[in-house]
N, C-alpha and C. Protein backbone atom coordinates (compact mmCIF):
# COMPACT_ATOMS: atom_id res chain seq x y z
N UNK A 1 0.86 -1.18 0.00
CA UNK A 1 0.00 0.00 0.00
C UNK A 1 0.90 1.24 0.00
N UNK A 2 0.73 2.32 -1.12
CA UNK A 2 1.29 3.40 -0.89
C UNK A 2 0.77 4.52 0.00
N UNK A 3 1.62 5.68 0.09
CA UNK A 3 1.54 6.58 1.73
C UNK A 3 -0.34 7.01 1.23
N UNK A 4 -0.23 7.29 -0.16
CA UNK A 4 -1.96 7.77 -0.25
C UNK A 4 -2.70 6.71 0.30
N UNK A 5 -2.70 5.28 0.50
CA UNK A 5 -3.64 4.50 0.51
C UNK A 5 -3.47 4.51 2.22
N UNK A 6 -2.64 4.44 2.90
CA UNK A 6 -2.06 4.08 4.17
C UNK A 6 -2.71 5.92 4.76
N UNK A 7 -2.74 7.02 4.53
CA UNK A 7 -3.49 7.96 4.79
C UNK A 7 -4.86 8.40 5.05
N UNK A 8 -5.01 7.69 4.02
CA UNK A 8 -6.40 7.69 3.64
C UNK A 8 -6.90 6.45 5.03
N UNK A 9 -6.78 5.43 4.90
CA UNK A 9 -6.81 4.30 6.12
C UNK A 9 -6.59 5.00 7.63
N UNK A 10 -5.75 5.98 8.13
CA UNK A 10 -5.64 6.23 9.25
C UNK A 10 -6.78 7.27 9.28
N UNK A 11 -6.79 8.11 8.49
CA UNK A 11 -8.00 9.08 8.47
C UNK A 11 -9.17 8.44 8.53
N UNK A 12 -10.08 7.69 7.79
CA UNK A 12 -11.30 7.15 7.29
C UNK A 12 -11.60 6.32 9.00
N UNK A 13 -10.24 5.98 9.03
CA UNK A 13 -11.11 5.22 10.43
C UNK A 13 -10.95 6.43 12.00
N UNK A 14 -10.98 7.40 11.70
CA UNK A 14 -11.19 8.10 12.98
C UNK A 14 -12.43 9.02 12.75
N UNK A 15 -12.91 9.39 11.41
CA UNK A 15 -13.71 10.11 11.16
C UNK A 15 -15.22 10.07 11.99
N UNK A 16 -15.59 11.33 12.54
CA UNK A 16 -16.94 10.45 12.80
C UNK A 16 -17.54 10.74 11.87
N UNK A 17 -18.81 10.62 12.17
CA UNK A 17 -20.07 10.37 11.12
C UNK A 17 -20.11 11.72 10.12
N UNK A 18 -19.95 13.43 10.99
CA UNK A 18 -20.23 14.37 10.36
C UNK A 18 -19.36 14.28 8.77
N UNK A 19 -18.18 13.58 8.70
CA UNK A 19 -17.08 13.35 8.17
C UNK A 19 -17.07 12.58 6.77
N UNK A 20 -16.38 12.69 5.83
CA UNK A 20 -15.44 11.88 5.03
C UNK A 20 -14.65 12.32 4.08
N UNK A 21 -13.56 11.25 3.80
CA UNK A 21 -12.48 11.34 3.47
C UNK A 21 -12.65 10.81 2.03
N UNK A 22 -12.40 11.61 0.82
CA UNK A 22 -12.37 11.09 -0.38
C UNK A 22 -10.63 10.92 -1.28
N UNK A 23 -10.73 10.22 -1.72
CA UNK A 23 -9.11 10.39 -2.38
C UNK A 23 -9.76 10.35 -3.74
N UNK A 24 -8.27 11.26 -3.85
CA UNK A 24 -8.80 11.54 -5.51
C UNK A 24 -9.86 12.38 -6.19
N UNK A 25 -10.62 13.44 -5.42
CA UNK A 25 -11.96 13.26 -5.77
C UNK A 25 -11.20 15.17 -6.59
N UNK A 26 -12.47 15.59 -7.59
CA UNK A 26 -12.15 16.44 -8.10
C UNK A 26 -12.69 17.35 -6.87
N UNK A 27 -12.04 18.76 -7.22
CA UNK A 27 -12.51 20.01 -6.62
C UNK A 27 -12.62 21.07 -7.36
N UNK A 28 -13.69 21.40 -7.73
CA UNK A 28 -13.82 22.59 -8.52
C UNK A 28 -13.86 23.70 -7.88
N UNK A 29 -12.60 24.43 -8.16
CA UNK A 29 -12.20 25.43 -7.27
C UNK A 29 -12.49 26.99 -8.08
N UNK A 30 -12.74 27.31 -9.14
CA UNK A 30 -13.32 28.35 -9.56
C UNK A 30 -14.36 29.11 -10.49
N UNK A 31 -15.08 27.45 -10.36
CA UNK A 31 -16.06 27.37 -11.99
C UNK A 31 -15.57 26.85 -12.91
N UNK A 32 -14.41 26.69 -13.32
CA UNK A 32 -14.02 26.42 -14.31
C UNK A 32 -12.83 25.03 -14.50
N UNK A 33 -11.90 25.37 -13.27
CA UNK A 33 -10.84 24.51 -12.61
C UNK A 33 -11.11 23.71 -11.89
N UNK A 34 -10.77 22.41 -12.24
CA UNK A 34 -11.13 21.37 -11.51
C UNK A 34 -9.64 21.10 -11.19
N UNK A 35 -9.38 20.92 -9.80
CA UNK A 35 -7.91 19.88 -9.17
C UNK A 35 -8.66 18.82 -8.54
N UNK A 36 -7.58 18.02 -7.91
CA UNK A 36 -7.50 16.94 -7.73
C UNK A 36 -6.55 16.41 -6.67
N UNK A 37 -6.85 16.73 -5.40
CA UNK A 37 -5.97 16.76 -4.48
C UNK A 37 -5.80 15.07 -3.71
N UNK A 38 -4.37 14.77 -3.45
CA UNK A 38 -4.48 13.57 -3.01
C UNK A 38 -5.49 12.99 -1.94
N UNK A 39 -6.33 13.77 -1.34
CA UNK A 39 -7.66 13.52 -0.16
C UNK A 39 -7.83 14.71 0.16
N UNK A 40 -9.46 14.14 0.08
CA UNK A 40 -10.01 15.59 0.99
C UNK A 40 -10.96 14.94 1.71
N UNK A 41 -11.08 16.03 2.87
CA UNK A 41 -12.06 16.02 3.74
C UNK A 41 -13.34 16.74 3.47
N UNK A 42 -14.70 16.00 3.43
CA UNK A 42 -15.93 17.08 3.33
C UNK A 42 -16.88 16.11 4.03
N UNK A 43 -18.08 17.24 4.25
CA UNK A 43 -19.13 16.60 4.89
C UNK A 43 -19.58 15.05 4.12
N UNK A 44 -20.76 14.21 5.34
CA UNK A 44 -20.97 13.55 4.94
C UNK A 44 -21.77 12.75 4.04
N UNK A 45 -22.59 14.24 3.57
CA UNK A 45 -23.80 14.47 2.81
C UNK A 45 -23.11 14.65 1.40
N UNK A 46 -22.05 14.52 0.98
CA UNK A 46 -22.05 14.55 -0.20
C UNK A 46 -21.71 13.01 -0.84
N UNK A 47 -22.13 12.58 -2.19
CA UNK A 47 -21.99 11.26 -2.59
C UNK A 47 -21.02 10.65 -2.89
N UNK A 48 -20.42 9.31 -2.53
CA UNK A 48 -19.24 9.26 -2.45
C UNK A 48 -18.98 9.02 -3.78
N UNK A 49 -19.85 8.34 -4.83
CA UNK A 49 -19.34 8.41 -6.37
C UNK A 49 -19.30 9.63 -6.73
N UNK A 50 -19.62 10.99 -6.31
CA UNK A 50 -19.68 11.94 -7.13
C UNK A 50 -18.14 11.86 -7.84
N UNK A 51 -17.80 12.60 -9.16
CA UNK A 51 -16.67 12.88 -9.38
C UNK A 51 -15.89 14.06 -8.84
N UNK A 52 -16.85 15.34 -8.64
CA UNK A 52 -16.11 16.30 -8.07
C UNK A 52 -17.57 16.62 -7.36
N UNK A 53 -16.66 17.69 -6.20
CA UNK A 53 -17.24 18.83 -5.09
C UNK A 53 -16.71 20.13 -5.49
N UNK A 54 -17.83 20.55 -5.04
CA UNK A 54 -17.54 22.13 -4.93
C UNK A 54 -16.28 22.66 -3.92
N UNK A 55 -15.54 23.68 -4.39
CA UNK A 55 -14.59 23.91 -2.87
C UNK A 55 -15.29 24.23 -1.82
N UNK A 56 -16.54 24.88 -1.78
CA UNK A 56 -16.59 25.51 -0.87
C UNK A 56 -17.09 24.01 0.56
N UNK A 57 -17.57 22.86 -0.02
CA UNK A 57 -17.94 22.00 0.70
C UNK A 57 -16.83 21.67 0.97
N UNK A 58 -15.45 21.40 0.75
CA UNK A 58 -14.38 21.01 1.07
C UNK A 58 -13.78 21.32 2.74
N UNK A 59 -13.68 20.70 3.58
CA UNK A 59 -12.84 21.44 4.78
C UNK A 59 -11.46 21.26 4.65
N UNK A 60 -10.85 20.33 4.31
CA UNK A 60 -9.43 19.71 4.14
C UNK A 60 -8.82 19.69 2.33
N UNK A 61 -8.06 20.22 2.16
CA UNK A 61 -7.29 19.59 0.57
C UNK A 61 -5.59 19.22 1.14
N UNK A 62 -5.30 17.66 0.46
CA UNK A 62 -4.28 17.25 0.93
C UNK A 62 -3.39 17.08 0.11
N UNK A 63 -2.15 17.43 0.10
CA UNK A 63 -1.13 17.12 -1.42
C UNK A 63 -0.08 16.43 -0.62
N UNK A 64 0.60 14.90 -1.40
CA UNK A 64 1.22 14.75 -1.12
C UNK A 64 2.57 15.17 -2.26
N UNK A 65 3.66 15.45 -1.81
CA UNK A 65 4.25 15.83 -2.53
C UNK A 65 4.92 14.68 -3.42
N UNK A 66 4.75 14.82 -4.58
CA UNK A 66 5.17 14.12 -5.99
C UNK A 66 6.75 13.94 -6.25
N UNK A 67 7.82 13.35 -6.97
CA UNK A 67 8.75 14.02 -7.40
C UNK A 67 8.77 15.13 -8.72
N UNK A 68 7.86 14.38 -9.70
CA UNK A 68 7.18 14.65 -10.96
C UNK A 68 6.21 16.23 -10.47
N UNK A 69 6.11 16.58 -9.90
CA UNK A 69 4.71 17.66 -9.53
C UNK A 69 5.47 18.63 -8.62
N UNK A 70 6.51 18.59 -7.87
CA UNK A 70 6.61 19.08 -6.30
C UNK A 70 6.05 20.55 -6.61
N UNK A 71 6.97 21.39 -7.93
CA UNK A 71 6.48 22.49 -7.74
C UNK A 71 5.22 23.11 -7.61
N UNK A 72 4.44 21.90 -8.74
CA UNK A 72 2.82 22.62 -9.21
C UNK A 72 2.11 22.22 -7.39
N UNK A 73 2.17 20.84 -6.64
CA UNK A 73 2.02 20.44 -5.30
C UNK A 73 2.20 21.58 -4.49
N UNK A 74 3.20 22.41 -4.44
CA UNK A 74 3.76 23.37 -2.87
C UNK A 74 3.90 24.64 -3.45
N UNK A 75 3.88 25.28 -4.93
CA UNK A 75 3.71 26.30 -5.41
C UNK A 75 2.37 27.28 -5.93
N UNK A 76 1.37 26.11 -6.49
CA UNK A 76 0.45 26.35 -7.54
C UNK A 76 -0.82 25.98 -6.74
N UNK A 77 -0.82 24.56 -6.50
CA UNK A 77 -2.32 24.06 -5.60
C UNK A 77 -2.62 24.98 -4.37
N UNK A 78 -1.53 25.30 -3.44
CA UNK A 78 -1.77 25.97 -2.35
C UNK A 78 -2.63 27.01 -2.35
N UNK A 79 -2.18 27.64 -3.81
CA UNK A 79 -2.41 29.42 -3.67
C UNK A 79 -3.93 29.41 -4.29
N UNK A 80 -4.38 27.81 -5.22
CA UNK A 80 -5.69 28.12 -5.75
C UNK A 80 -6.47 27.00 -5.17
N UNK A 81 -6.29 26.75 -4.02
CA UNK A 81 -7.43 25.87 -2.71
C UNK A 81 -7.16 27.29 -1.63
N UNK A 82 -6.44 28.48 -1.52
CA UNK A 82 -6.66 29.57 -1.17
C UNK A 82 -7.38 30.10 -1.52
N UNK A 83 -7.66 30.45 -2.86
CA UNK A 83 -8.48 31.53 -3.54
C UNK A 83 -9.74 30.69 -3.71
N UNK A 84 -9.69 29.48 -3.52
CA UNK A 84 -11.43 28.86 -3.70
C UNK A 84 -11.53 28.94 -1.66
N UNK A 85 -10.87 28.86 -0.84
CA UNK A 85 -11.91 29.81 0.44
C UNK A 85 -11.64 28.10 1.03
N UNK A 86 -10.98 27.30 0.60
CA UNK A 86 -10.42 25.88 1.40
C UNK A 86 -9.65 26.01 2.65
N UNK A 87 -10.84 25.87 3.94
CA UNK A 87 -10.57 26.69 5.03
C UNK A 87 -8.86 25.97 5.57
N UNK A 88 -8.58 24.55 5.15
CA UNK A 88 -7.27 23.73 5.87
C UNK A 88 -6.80 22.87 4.52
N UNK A 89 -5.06 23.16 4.54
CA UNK A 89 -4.82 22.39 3.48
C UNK A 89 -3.26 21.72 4.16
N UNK A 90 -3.31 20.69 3.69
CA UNK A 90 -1.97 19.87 4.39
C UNK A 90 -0.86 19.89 3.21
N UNK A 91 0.15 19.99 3.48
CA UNK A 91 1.21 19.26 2.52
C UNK A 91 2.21 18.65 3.18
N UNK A 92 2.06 17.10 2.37
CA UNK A 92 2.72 15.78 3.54
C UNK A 92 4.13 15.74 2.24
N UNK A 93 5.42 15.39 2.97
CA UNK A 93 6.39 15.32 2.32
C UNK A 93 6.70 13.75 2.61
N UNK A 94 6.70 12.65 1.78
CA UNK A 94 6.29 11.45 1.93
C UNK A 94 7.95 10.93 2.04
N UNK A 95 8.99 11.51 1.44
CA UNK A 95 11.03 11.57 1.87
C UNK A 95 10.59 10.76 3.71
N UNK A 96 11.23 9.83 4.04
CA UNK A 96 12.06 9.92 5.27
C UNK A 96 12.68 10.71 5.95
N UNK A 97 12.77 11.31 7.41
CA UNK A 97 11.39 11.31 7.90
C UNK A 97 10.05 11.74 7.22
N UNK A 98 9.04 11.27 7.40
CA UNK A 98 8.12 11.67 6.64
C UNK A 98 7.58 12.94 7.54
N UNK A 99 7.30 14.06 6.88
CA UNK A 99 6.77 15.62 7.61
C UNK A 99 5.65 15.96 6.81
N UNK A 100 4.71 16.73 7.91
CA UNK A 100 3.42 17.11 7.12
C UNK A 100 3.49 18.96 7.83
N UNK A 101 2.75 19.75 7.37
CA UNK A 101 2.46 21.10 7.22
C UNK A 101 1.42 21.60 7.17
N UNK A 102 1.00 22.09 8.23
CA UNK A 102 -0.69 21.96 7.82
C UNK A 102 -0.90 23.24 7.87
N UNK A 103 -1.59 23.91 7.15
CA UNK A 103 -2.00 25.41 6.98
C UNK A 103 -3.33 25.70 6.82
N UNK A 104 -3.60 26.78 7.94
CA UNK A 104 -4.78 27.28 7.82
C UNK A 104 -5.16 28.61 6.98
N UNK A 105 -6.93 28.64 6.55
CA UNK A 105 -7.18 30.50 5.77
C UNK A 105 -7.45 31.31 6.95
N UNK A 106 -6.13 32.18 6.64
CA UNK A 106 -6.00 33.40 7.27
C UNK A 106 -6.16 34.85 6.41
N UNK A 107 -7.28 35.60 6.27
CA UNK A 107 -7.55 36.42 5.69
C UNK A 107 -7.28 35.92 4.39
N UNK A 108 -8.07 35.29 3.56
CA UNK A 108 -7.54 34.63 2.35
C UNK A 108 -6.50 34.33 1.82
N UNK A 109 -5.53 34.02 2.74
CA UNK A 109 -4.19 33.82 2.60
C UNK A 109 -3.98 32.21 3.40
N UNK A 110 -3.14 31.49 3.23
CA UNK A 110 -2.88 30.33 4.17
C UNK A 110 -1.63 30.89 4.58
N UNK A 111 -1.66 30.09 6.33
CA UNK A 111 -0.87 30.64 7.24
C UNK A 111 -0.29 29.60 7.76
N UNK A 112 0.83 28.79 7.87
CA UNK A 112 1.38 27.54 8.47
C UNK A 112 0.67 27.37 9.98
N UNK A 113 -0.03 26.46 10.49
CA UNK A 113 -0.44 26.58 11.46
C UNK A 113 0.39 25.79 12.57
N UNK A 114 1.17 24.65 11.67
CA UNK A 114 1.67 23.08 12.46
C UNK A 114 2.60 22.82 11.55
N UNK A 115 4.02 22.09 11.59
CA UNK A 115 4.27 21.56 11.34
C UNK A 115 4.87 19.85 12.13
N UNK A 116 4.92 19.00 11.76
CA UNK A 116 4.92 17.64 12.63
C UNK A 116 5.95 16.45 11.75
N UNK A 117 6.04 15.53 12.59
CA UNK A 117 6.92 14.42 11.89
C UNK A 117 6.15 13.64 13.11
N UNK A 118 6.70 12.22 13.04
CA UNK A 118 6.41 11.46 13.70
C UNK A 118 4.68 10.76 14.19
N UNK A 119 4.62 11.13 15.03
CA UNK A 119 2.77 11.80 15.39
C UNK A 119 2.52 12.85 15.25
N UNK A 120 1.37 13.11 14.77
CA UNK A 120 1.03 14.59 13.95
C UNK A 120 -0.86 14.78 14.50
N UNK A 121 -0.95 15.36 15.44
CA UNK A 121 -2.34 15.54 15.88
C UNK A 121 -2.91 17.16 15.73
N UNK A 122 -4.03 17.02 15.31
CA UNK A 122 -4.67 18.28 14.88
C UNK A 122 -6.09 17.98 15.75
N UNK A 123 -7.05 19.45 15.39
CA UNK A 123 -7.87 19.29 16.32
C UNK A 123 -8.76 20.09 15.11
N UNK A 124 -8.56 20.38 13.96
CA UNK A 124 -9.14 21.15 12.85
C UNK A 124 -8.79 21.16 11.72
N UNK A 125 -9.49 20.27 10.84
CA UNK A 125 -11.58 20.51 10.86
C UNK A 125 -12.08 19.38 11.34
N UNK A 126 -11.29 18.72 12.04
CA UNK A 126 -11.25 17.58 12.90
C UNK A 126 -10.63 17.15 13.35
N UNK A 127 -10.70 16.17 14.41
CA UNK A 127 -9.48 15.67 15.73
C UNK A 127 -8.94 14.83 14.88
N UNK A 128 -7.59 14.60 14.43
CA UNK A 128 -7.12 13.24 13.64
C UNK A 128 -5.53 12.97 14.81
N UNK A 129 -5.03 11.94 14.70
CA UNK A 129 -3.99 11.51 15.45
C UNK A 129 -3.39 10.65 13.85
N UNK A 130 -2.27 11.04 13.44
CA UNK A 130 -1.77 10.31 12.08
C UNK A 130 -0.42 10.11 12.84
N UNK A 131 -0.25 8.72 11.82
CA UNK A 131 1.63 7.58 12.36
C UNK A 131 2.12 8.32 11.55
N UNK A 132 2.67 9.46 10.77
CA UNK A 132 3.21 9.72 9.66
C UNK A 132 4.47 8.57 9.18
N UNK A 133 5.35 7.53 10.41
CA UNK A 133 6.14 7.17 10.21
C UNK A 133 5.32 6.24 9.09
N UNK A 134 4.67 5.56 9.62
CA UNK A 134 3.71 4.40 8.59
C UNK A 134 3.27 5.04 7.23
N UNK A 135 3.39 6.04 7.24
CA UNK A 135 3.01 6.36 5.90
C UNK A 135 4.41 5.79 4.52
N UNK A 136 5.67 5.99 5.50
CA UNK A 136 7.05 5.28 4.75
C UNK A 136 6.89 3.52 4.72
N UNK A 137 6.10 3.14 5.51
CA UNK A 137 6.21 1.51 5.44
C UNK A 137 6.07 0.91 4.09
């Protein structure tokens, strides 16, 4: 199992009900732009076949960083899951140690809120407790 599938698994099983975790799923972030972030978090009312969500239903967009992508991942996605109003966005660096970054919207801007290695616990847009080491297994 790769770190997306092994992520997705630590997340999905802490979620409660208000919750879920989609991988892969589109996000149409300005009418027109659809991305595609390695998981997101949105309510539980939306369908899990849909192909895409709206951003604004989105609470979480997650990138893991690519070798093939890093720049468009930590340069490009950030700034336009900003401008679609994506209140929390993570970027997990999947290298040994494995480190994640989690940033919150601060005046339409994202603001580093956390950064973590090891155990990585947040409390927003939900309580999650992640192994990040297991994400290298």
């Amino acid at each position: 199992m790769c770190a997306l599938g092994r992520l997705f698994a630590q997340i999905d099983a802490q979620l409660s009900s208000a919750w879920q975790v989609f991988p892969q799923i589109g996000v149409v972030t300005d009418g027109a732009t659809v991305r595609m972030p390695d998981l997101v978090i949105a309510s539980a009312d939306i369908d899990r076949d849909a192909p895409s969500v709206e951003a604004a239903r989105v609470a979480l967009a997650i990138e893991i960083i690519s070798p093939g992508s890093k720049s468009f991942d930590t340069d490009v996605k950030p700034y336009e899951y900003a401008d679609a109003r994506i209140p929390y966005f993570w970027l997990v660096d999947p290298v040994p140690p494995v480190t994640v970054t989690a940033y919150a919207l601060v005046d339409a801007d994202y603001e580093e809120s956390q950064r973590g290695e090891g155990i990585f616990v947040v409390a927003e847009p939900c309580p999650l407790r992640i192994d990040l080491a297991a994400l290298a297994r």
